[in-house]
N, C-alpha and C. Protein backbone atom coordinates (compact mmCIF):
# COMPACT_ATOMS: atom_id res chain seq x y z
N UNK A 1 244.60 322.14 48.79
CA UNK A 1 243.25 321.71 49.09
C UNK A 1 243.24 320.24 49.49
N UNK A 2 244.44 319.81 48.89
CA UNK A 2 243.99 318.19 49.13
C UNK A 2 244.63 317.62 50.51
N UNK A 3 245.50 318.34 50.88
CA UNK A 3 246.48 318.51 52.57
C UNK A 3 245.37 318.84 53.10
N UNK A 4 244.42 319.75 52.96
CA UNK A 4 243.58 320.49 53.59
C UNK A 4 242.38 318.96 54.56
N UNK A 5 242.02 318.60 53.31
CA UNK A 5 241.16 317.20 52.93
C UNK A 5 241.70 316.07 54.28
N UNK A 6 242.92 315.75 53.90
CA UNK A 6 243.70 314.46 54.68
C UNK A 6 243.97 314.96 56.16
N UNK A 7 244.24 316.02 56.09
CA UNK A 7 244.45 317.07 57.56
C UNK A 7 242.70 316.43 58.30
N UNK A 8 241.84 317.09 57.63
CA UNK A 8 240.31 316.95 57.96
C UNK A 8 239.99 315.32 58.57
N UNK A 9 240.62 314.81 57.58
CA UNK A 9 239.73 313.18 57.82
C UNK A 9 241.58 312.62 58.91
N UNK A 10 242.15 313.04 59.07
CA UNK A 10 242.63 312.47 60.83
C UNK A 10 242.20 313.18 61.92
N UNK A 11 241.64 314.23 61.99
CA UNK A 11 241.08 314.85 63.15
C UNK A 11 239.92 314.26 63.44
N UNK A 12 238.81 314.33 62.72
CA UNK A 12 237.97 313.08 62.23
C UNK A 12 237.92 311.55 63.44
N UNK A 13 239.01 310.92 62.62
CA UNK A 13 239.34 309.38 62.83
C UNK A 13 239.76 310.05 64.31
N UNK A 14 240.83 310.54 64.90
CA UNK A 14 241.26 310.61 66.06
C UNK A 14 239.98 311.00 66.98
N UNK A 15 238.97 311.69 66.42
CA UNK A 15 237.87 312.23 67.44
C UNK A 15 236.84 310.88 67.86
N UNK A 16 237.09 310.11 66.71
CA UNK A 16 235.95 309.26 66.80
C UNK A 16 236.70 308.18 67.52
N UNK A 17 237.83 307.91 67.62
CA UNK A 17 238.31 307.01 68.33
C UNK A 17 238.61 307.51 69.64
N UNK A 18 239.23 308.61 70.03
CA UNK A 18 238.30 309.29 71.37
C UNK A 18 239.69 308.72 72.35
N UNK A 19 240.02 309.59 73.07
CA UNK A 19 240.70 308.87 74.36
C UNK A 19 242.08 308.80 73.94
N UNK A 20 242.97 308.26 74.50
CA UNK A 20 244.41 307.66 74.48
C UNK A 20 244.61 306.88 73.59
N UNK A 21 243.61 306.12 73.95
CA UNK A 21 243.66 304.38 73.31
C UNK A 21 242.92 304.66 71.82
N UNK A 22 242.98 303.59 71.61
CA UNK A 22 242.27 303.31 70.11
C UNK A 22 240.98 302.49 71.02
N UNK A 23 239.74 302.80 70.38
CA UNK A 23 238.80 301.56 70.32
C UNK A 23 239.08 299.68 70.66
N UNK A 24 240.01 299.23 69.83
CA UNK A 24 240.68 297.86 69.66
C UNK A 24 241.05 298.06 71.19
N UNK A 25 241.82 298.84 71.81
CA UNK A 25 242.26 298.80 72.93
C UNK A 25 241.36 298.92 74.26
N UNK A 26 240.40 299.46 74.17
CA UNK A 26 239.50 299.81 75.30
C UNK A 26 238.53 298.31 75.23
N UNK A 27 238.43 297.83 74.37
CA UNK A 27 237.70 296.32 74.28
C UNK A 27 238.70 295.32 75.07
N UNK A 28 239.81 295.87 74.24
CA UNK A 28 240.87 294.48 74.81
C UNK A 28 241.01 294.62 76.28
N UNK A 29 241.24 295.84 76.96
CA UNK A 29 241.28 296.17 78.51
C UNK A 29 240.51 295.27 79.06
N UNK A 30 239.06 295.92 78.86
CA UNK A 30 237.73 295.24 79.16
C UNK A 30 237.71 293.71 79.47
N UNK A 31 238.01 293.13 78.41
CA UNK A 31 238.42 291.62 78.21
C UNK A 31 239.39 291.32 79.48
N UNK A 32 240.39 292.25 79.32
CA UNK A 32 241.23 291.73 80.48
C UNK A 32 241.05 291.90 81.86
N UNK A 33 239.95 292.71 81.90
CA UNK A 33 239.46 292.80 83.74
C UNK A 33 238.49 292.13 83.80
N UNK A 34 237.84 291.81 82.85
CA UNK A 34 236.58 290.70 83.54
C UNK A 34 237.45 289.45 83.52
N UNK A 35 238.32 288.90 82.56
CA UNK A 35 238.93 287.94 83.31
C UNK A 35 240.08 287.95 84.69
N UNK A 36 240.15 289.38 85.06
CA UNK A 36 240.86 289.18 86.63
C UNK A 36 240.07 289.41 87.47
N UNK A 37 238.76 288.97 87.21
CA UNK A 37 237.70 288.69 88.51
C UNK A 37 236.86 290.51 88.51
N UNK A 38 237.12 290.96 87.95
CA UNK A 38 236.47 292.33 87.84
C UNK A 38 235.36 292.45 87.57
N UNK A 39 234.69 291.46 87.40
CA UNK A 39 233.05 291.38 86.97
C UNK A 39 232.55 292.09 85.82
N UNK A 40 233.55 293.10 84.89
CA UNK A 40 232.94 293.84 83.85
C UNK A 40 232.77 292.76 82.36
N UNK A 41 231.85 293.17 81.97
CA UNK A 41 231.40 292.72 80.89
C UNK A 41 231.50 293.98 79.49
N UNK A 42 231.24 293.78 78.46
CA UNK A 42 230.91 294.53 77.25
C UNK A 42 229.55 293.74 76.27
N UNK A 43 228.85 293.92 76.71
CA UNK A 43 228.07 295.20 77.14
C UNK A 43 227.51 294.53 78.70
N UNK A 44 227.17 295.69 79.25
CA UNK A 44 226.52 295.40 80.34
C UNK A 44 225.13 295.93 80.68
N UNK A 45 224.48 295.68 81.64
CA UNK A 45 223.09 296.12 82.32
C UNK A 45 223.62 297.65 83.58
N UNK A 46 222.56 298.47 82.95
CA UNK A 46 223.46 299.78 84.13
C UNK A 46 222.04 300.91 83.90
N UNK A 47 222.20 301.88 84.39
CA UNK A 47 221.27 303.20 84.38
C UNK A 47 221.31 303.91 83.02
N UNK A 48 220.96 304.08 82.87
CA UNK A 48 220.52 305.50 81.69
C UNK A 48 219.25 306.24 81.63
N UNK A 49 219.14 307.22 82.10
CA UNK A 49 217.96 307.92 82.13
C UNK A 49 216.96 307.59 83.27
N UNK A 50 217.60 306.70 84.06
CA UNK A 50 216.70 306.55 85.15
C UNK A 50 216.01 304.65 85.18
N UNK A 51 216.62 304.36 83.93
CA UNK A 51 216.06 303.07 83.41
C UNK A 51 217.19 301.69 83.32
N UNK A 52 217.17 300.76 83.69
CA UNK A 52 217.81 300.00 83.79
C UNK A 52 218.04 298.97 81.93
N UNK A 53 219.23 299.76 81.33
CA UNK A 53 219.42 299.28 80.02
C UNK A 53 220.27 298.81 79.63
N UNK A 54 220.83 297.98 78.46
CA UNK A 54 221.81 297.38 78.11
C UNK A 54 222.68 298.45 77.81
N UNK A 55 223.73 298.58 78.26
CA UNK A 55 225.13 299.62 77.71
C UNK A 55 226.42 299.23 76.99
N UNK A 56 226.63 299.38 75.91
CA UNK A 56 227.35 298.60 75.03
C UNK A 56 228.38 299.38 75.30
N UNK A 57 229.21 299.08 76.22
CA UNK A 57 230.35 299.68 76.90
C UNK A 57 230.99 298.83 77.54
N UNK A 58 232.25 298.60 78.02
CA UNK A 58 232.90 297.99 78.86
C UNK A 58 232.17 298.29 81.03
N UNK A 59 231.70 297.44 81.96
CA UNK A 59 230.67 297.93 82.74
C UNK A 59 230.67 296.90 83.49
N UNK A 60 230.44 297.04 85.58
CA UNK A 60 229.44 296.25 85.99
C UNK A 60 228.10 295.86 85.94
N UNK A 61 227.41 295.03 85.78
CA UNK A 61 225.53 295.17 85.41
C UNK A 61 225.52 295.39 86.89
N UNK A 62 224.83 296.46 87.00
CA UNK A 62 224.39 296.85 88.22
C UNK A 62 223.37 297.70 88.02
N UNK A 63 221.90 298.00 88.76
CA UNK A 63 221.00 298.62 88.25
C UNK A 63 220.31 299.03 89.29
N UNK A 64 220.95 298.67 90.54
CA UNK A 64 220.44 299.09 91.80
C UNK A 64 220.09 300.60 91.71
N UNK A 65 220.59 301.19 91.58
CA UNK A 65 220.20 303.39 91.37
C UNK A 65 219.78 303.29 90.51
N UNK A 66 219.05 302.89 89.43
CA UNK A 66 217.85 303.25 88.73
C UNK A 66 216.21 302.95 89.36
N UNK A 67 216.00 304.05 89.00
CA UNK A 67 214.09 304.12 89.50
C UNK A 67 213.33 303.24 88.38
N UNK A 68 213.96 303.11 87.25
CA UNK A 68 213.21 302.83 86.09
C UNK A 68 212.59 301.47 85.99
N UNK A 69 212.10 300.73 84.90
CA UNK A 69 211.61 299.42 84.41
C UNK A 69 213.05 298.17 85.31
N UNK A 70 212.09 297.18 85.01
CA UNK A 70 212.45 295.89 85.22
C UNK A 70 212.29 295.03 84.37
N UNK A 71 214.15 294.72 84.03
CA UNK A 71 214.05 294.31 82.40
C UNK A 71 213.36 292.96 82.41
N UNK A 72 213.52 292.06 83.44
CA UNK A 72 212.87 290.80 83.84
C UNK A 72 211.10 290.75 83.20
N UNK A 73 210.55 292.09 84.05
CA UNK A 73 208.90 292.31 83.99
C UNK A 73 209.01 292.52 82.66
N UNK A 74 210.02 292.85 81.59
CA UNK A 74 209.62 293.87 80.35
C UNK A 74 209.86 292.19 79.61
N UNK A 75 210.71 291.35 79.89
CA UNK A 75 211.07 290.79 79.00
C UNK A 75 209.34 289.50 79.23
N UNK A 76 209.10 288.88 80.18
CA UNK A 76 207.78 288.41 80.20
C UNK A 76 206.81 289.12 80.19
N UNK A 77 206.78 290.24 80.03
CA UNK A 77 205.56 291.07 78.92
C UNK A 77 205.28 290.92 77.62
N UNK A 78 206.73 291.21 77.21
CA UNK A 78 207.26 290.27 75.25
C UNK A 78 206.56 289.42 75.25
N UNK A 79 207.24 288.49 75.82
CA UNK A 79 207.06 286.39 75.93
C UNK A 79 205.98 286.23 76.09
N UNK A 80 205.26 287.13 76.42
CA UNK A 80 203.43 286.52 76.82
C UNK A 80 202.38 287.09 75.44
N UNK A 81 203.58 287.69 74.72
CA UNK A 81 202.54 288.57 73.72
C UNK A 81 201.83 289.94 73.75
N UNK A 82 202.19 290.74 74.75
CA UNK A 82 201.47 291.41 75.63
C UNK A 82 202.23 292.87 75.23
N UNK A 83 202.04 294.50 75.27
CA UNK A 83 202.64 295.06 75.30
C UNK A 83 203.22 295.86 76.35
N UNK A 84 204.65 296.38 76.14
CA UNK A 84 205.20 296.73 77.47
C UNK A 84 205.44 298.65 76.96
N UNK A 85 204.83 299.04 77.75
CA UNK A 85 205.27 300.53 77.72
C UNK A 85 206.62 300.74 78.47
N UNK A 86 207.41 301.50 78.73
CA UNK A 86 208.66 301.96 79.02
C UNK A 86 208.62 303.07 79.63
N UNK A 87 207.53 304.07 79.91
CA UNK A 87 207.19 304.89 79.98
C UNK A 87 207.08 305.40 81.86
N UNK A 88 205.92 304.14 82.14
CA UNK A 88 204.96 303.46 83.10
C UNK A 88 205.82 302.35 83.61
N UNK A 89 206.23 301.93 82.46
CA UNK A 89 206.93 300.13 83.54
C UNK A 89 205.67 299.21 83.75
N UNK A 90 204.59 299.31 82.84
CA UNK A 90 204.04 298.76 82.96
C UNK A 90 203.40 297.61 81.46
N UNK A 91 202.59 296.06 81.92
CA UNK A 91 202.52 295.53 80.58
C UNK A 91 200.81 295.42 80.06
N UNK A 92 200.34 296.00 79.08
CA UNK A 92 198.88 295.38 79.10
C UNK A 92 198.67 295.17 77.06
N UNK A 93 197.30 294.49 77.27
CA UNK A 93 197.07 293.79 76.39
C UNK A 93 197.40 294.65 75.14
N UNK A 94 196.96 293.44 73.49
CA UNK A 94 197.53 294.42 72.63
C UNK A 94 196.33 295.26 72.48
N UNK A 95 196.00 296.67 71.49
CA UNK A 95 194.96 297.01 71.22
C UNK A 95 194.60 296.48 69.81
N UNK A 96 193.23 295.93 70.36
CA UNK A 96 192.78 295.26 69.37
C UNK A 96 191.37 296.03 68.52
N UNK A 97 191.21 295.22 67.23
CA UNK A 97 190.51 296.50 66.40
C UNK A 97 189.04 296.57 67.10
N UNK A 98 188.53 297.99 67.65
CA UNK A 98 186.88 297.44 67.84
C UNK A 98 185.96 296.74 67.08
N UNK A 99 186.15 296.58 65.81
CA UNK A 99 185.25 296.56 64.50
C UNK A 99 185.39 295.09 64.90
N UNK A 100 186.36 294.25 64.96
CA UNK A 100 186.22 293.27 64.95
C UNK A 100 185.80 292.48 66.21
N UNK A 101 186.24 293.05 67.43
CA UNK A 101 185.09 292.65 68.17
C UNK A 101 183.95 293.03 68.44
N UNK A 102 183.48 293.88 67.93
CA UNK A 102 181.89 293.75 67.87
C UNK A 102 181.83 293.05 67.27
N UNK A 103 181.95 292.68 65.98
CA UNK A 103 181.86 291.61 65.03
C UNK A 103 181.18 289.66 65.80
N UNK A 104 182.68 290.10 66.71
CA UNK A 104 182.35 288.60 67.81
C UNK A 104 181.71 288.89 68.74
N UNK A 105 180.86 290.00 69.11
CA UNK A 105 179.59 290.44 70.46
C UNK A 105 178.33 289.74 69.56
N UNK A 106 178.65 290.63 68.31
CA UNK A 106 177.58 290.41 67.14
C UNK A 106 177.16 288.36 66.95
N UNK A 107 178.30 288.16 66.88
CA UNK A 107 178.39 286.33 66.61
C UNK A 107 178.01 285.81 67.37
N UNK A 108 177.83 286.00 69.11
CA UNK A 108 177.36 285.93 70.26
C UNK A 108 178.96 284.93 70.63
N UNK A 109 179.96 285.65 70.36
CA UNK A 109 181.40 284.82 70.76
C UNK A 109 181.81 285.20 71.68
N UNK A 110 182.80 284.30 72.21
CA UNK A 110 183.51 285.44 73.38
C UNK A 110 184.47 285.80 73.32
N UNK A 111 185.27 287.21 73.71
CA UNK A 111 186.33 287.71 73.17
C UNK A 111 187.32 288.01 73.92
N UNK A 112 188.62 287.93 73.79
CA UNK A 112 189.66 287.25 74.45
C UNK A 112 190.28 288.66 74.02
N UNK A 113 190.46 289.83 74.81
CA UNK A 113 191.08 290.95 74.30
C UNK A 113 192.78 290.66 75.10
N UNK A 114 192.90 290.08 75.29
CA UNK A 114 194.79 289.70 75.68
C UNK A 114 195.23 289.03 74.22
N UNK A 115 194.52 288.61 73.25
CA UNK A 115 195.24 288.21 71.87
C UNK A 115 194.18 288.61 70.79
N UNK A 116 193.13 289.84 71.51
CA UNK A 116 192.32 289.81 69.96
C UNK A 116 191.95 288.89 69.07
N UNK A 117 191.13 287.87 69.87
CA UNK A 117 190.36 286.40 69.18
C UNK A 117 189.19 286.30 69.50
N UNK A 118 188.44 285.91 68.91
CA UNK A 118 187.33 285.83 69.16
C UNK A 118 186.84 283.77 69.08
N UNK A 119 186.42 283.57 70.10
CA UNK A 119 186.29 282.33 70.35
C UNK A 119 184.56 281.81 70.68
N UNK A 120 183.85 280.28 70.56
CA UNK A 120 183.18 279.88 70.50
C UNK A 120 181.91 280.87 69.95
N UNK A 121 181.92 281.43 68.70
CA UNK A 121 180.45 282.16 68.50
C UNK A 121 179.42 280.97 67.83
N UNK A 122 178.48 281.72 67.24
CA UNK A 122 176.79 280.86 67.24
C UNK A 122 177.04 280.40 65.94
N UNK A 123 176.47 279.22 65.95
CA UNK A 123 176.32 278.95 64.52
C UNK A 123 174.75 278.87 64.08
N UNK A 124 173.92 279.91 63.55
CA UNK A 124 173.01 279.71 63.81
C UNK A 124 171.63 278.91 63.07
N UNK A 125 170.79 277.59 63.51
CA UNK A 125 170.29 276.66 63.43
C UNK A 125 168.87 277.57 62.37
N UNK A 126 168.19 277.09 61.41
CA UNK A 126 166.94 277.22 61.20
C UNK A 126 165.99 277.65 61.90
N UNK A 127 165.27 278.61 61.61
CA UNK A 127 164.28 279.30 62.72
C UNK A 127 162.90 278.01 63.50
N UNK A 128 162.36 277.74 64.30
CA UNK A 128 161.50 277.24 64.67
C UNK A 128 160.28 277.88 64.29
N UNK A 129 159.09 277.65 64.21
CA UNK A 129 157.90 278.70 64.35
C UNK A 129 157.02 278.03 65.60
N UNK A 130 156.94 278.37 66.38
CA UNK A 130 156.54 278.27 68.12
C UNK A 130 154.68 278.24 67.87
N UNK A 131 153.92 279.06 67.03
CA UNK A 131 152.69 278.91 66.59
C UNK A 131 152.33 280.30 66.32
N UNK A 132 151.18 280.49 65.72
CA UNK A 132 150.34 281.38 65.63
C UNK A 132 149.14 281.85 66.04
N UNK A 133 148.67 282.95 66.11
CA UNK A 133 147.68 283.38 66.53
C UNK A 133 146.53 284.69 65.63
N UNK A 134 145.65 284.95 65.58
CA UNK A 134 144.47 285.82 64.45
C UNK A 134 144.43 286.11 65.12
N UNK A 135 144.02 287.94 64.76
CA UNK A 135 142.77 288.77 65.40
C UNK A 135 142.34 289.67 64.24
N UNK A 136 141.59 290.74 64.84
CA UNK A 136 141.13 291.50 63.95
C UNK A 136 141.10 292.74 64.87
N UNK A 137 141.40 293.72 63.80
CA UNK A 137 141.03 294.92 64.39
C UNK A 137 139.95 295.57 63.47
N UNK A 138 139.21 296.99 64.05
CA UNK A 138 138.85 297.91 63.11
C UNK A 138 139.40 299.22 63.04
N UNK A 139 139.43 298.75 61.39
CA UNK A 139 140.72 300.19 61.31
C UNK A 139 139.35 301.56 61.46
N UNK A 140 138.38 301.44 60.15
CA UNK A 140 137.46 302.81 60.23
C UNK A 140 135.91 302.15 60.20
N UNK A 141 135.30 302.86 60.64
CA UNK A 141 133.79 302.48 60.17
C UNK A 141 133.24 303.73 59.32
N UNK A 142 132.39 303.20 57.92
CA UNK A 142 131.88 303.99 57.18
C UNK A 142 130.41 303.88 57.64
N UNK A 143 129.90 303.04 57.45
CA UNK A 143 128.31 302.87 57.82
C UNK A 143 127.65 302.58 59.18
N UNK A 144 126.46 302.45 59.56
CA UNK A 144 126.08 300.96 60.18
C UNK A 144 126.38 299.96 59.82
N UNK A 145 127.13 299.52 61.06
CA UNK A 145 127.48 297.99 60.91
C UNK A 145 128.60 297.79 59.82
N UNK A 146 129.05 298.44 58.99
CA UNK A 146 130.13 298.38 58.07
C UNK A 146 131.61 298.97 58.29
N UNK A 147 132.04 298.27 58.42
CA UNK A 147 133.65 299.16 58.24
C UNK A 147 134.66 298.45 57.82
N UNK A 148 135.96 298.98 57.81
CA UNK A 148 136.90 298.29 57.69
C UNK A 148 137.75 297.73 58.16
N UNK A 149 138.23 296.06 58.25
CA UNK A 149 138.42 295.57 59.43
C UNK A 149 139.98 294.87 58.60
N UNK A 150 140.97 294.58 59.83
CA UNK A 150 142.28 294.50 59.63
C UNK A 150 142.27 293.51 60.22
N UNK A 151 142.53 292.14 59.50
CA UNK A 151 142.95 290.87 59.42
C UNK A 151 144.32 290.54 60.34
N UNK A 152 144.53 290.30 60.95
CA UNK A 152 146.29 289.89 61.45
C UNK A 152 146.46 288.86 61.89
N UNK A 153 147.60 287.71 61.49
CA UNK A 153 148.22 286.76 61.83
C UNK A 153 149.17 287.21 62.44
N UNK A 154 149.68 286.70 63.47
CA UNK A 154 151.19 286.84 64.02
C UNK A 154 151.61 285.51 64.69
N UNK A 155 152.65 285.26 63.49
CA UNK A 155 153.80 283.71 64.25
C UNK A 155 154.94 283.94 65.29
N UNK A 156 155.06 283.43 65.64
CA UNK A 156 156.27 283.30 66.62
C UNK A 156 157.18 282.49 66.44
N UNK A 157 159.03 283.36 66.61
CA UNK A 157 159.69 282.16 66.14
C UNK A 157 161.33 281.96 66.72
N UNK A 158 161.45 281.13 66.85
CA UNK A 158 163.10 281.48 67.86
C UNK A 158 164.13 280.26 67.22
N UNK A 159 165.19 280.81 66.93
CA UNK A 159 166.79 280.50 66.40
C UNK A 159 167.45 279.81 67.20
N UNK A 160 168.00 278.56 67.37
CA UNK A 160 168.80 278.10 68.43
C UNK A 160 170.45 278.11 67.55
N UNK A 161 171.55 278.36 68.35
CA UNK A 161 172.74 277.75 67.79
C UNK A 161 172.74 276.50 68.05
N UNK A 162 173.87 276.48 67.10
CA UNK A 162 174.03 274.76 66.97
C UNK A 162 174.61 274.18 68.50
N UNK A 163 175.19 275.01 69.45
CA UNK A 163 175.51 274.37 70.71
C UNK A 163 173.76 274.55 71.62
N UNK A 164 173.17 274.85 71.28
CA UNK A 164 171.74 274.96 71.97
C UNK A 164 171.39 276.40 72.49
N UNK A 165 172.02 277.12 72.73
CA UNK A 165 171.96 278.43 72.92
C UNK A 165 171.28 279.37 72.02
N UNK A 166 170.20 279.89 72.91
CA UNK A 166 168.96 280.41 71.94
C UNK A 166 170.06 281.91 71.42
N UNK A 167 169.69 282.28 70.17
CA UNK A 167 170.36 282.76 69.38
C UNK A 167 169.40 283.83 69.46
N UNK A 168 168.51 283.59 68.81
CA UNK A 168 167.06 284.98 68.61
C UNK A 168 164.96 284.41 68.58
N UNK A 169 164.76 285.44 68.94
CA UNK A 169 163.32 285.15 69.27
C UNK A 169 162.44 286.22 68.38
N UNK A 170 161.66 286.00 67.64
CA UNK A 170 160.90 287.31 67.10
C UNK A 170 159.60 286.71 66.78
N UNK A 171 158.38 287.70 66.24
CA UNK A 171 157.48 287.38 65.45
C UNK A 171 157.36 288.31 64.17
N UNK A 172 156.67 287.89 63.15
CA UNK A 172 156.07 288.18 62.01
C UNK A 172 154.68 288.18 62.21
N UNK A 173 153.98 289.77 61.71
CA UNK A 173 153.03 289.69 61.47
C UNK A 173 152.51 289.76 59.84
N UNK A 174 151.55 289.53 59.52
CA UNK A 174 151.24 289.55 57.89
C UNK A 174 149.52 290.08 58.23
N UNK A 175 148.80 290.75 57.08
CA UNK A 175 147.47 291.10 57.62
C UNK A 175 146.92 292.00 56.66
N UNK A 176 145.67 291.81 56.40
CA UNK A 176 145.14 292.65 55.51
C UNK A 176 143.71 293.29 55.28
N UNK A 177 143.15 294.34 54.47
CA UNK A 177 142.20 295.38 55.28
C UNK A 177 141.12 294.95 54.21
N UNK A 178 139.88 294.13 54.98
CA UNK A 178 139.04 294.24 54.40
C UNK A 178 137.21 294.61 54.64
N UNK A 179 136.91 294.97 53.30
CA UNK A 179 135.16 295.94 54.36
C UNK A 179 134.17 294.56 54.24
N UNK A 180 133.65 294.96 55.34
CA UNK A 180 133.16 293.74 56.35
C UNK A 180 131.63 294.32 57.15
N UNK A 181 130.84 293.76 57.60
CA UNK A 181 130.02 293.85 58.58
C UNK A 181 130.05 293.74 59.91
N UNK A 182 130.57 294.66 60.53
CA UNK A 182 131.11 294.48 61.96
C UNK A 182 130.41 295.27 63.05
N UNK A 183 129.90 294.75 64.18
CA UNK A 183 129.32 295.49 65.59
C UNK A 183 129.61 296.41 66.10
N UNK A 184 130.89 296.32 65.50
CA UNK A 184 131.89 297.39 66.42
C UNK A 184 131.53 298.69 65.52
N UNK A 185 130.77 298.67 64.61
CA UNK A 185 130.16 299.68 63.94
C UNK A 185 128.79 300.31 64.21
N UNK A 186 128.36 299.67 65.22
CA UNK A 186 126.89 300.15 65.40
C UNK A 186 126.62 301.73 65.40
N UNK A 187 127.78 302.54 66.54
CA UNK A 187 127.55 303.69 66.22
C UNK A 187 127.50 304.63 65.47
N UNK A 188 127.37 303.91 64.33
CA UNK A 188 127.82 304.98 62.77
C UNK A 188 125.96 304.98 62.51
N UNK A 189 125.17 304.00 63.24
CA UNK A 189 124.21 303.84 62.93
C UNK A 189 122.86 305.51 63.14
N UNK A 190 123.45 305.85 64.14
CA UNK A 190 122.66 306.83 64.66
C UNK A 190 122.80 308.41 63.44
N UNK A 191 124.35 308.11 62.54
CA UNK A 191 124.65 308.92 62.11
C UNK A 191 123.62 309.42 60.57
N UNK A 192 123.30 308.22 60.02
CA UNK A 192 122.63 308.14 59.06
C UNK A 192 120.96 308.78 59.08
């Protein structure tokens, strides 16, 4: 069993070292033709799959017959921060979370989706109140001349950020129902 074992693990070692040579030897070759002007390197730039990739092999970089990416375009896709599909050969921004830019639509910022930042939003200033204005309505009439009449104030009021940029505009109304003697009741008069 144990011949069996040692038998196993050199078939093994010989498979994985592959070829004539040993490993040690196919490096050392290598070595020796790129220094007789042979241009090969270990590793080199070459095809695989249609794509122009590093091949950790003894090799000319040559990449002319590949259809694929351009390691140049892939590598300033990296460098810019940016992502590069492999797919497409093409580079675009990262995806950034929606939540957080709404967040900066919300801030009134502006948002920079090539690094997912959100830049200059509002800081927003104390409300103004612009003025006010009364009226009255009538809500019901019970009598002649009596009914019930609805009081209303409404202010007006607008938010600047701190860079001057109006932020928000609204009003508040406040108002309340009280029975009154009003004209606008006459026709209850005929009813009586």
């Amino acid at each position: 069993m144990r011949r069996l074992s040692v038998l196993l693990a050199l078939t093994v070692s010989v498979a994985w070292l592959g070829g004539t040579g040993t490993r040690f030897e196919r490096v050392a070759t290598c070595a020796a033709r790129a220094a007789g002007a042979g241009g090969e390197t270990n590793p080199h730039w070459g095809c695989y799959e249609n794509q122009c990739v590093e091949i950790y092999e003894c090799g000319v970089d040559d990449c002319s017959a590949c259809q694929g990416c351009d390691p140049n375009q892939e590598y300033q896709c990296v460098a810019e921060g940016r992502i590069w599909d492999p797919e497409t050969c093409t580079c675009h921004d990262p995806i950034c979370d929606p939540w957080v830019e709404q967040d900066c639509v919300n801030a009134w910022g502006t948002w920079d989706p090539s690094t997912c930042t959100c830049s200059n939003t509002c800081n927003p200033q104390p409300a103004v109140e612009l003025g006010c204005d009364e009226r009255q309505e009538v809500w019901w009439c019970w009598a002649c001349y009596l009914g019930e009449v609805n009081h209303i104030t409404s202010c007006y009021y607008e938010q600047y950020c701190e860079d001057g940029r109006l932020w928000d505009s609204y009003s508040l109304e406040d108002g309340y129902l009280w029975p009154e003697w009003t004209e606008e009741c006459w026709w209850m008069c005929f009813y009586e």
